[in-house]
Protein backbone atom coordinates (compact mmCIF):
# COMPACT_ATOMS: atom_id res chain seq x y z
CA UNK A 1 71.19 80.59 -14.02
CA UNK A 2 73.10 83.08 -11.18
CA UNK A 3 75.83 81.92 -9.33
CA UNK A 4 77.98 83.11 -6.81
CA UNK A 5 81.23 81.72 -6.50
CA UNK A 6 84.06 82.32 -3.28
CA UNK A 7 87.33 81.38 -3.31
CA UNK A 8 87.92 79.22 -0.21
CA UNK A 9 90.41 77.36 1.54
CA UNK A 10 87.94 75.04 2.87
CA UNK A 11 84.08 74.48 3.39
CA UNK A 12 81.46 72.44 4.35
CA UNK A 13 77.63 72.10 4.85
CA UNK A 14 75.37 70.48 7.04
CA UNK A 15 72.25 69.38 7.47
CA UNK A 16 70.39 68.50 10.86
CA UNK A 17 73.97 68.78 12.62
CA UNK A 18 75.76 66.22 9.84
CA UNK A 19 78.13 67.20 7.23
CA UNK A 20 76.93 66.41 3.82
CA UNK A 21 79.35 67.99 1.67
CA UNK A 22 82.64 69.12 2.58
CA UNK A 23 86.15 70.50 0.64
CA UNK A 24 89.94 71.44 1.50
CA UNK A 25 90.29 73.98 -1.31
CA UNK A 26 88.42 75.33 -3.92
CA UNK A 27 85.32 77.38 -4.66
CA UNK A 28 82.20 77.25 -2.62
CA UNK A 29 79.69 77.73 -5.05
CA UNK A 30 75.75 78.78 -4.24
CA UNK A 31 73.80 78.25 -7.63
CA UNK A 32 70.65 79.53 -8.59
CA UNK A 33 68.45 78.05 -11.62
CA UNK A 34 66.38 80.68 -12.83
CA UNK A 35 62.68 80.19 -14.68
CA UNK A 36 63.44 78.80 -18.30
CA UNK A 37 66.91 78.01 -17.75
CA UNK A 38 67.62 74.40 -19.49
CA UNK A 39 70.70 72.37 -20.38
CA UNK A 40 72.72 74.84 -22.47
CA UNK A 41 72.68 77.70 -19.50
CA UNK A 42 73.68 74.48 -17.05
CA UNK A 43 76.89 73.49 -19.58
CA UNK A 44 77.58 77.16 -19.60
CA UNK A 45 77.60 77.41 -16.20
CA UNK A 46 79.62 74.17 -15.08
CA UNK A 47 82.36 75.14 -17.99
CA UNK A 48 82.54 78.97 -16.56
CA UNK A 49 83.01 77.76 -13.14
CA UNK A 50 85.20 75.04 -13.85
CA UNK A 51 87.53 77.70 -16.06
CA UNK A 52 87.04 80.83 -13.57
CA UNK A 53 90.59 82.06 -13.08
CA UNK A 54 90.70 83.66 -9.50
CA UNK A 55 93.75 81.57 -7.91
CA UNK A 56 97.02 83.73 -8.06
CA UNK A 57 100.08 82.18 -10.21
CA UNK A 58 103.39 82.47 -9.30
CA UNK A 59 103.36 85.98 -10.07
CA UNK A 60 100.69 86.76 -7.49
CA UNK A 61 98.21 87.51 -10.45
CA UNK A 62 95.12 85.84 -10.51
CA UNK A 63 95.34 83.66 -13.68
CA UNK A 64 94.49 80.22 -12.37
CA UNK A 65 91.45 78.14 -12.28
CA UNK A 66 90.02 75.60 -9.63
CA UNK A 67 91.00 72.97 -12.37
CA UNK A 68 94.44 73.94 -12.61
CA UNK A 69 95.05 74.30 -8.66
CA UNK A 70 93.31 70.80 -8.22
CA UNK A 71 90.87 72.04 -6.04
CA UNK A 72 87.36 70.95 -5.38
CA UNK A 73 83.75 72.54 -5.78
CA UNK A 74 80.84 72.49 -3.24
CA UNK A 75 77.70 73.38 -4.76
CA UNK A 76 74.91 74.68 -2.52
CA UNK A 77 71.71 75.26 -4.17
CA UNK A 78 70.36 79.05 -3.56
CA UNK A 79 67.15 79.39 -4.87
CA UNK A 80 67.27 82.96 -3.28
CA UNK A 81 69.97 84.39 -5.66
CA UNK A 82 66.54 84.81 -7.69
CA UNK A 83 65.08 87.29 -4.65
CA UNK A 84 63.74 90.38 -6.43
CA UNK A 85 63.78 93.13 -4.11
CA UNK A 86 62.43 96.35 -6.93
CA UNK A 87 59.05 96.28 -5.51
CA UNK A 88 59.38 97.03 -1.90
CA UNK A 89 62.04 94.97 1.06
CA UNK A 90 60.63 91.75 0.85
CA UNK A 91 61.80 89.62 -1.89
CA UNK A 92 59.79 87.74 -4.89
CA UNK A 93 61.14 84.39 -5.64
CA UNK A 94 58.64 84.30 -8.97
CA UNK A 95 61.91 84.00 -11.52
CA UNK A 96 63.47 81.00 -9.79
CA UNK A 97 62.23 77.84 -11.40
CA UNK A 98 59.67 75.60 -9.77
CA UNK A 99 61.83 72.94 -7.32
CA UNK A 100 61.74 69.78 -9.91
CA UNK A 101 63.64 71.58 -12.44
CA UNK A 102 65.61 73.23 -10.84
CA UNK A 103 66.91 70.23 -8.97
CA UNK A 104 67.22 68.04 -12.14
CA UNK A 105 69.62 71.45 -13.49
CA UNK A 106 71.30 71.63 -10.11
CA UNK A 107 72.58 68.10 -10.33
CA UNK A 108 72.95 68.61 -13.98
CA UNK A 109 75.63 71.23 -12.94
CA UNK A 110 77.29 69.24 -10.18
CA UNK A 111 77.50 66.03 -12.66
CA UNK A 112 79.01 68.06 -15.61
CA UNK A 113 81.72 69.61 -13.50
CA UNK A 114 82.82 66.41 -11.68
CA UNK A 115 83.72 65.08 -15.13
CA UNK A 116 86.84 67.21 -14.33
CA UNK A 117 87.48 67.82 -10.98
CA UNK A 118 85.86 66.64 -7.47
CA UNK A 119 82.51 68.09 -6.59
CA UNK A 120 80.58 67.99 -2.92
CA UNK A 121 77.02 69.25 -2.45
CA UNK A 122 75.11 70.35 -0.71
CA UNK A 123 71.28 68.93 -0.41
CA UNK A 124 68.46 70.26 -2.17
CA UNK A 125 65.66 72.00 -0.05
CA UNK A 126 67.23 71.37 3.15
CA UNK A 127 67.81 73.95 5.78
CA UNK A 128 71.44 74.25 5.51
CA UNK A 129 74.43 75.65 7.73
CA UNK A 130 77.33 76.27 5.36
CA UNK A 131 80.63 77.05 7.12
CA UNK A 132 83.38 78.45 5.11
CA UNK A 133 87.17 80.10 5.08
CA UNK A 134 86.75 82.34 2.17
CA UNK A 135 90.52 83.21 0.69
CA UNK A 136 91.38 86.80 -0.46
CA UNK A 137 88.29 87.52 -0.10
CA UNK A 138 87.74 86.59 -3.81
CA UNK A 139 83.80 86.22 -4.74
CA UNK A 140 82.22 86.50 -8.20
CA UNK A 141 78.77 87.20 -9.56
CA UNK A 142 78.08 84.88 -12.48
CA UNK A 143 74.53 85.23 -14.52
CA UNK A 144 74.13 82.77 -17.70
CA UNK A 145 71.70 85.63 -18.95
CA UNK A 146 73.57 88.68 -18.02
CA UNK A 147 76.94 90.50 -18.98
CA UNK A 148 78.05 92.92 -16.28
């Protein structure tokens, strides 16, 4: 599962012209499920998110998470985050999982992180238009099979 996460001060998504998700704060998230990713990369995902410390403290250092600011979370679903580009300029999408499963793991994510803090999404196959204030900027890679 690949993730990449931006520090925002707000930002919102639509669909056909309507907003379907939208937050004042927080991380915009895109989220990627990956071939043969399952529950355990989804719970390892919603808990790294939820605990990612990139908002400053008083100190100016960045030591805080979404959780502890009381922020929010959109996640968009990126399927493309899986776009493998070795073989030429026009990417393979052959390790992102078929659209079932990944949808069931998408929602899996969004569910176990708004157990703790307030989640909008985005919708799942839908040409979207996400519009975002990104804050620092601050954006991190995350992969649930993958130490950088």
């Amino acid at each position: 599962m690949r993730a990449v996460a931006q520090r925002v001060r707000r930002a919102e998504v639509r669909v056909d012209g309507e907003v379907v998700g939208k937050i004042e704060g927080g991380l915009l998230v895109y989220l990627g499920v990956g071939d043969g990713d399952d529950e355990k990369s989804a719970e390892t995902m919603a808990k790294k998110l939820i605990g990612l410390r990139i908002f400053e403290d008083e100190e100016g250092k960045m030591s805080r998470s979404v959780e502890d600011t009381g922020g929010s979370m959109l996640i968009v679903s990126q399927f493309t985050l899986f776009g493998d580009v070795r073989k030429g300029r026009r990417p393979s999408f052959g390790g992102a999982a078929p659209p079932e499963e990944a949808n069931r793991l998408y929602e899996y994510v969004a569910a176990k992180v708004q157990e703790r803090l307030p989640v909008a999404t985005g919708r799942f196959r839908a040409m979207m238009e996400v519009d975002a204030n990104v804050w620092g900027p601050v954006t991190i890679l995350i992969d649930t099979e993958k130490t950088f």
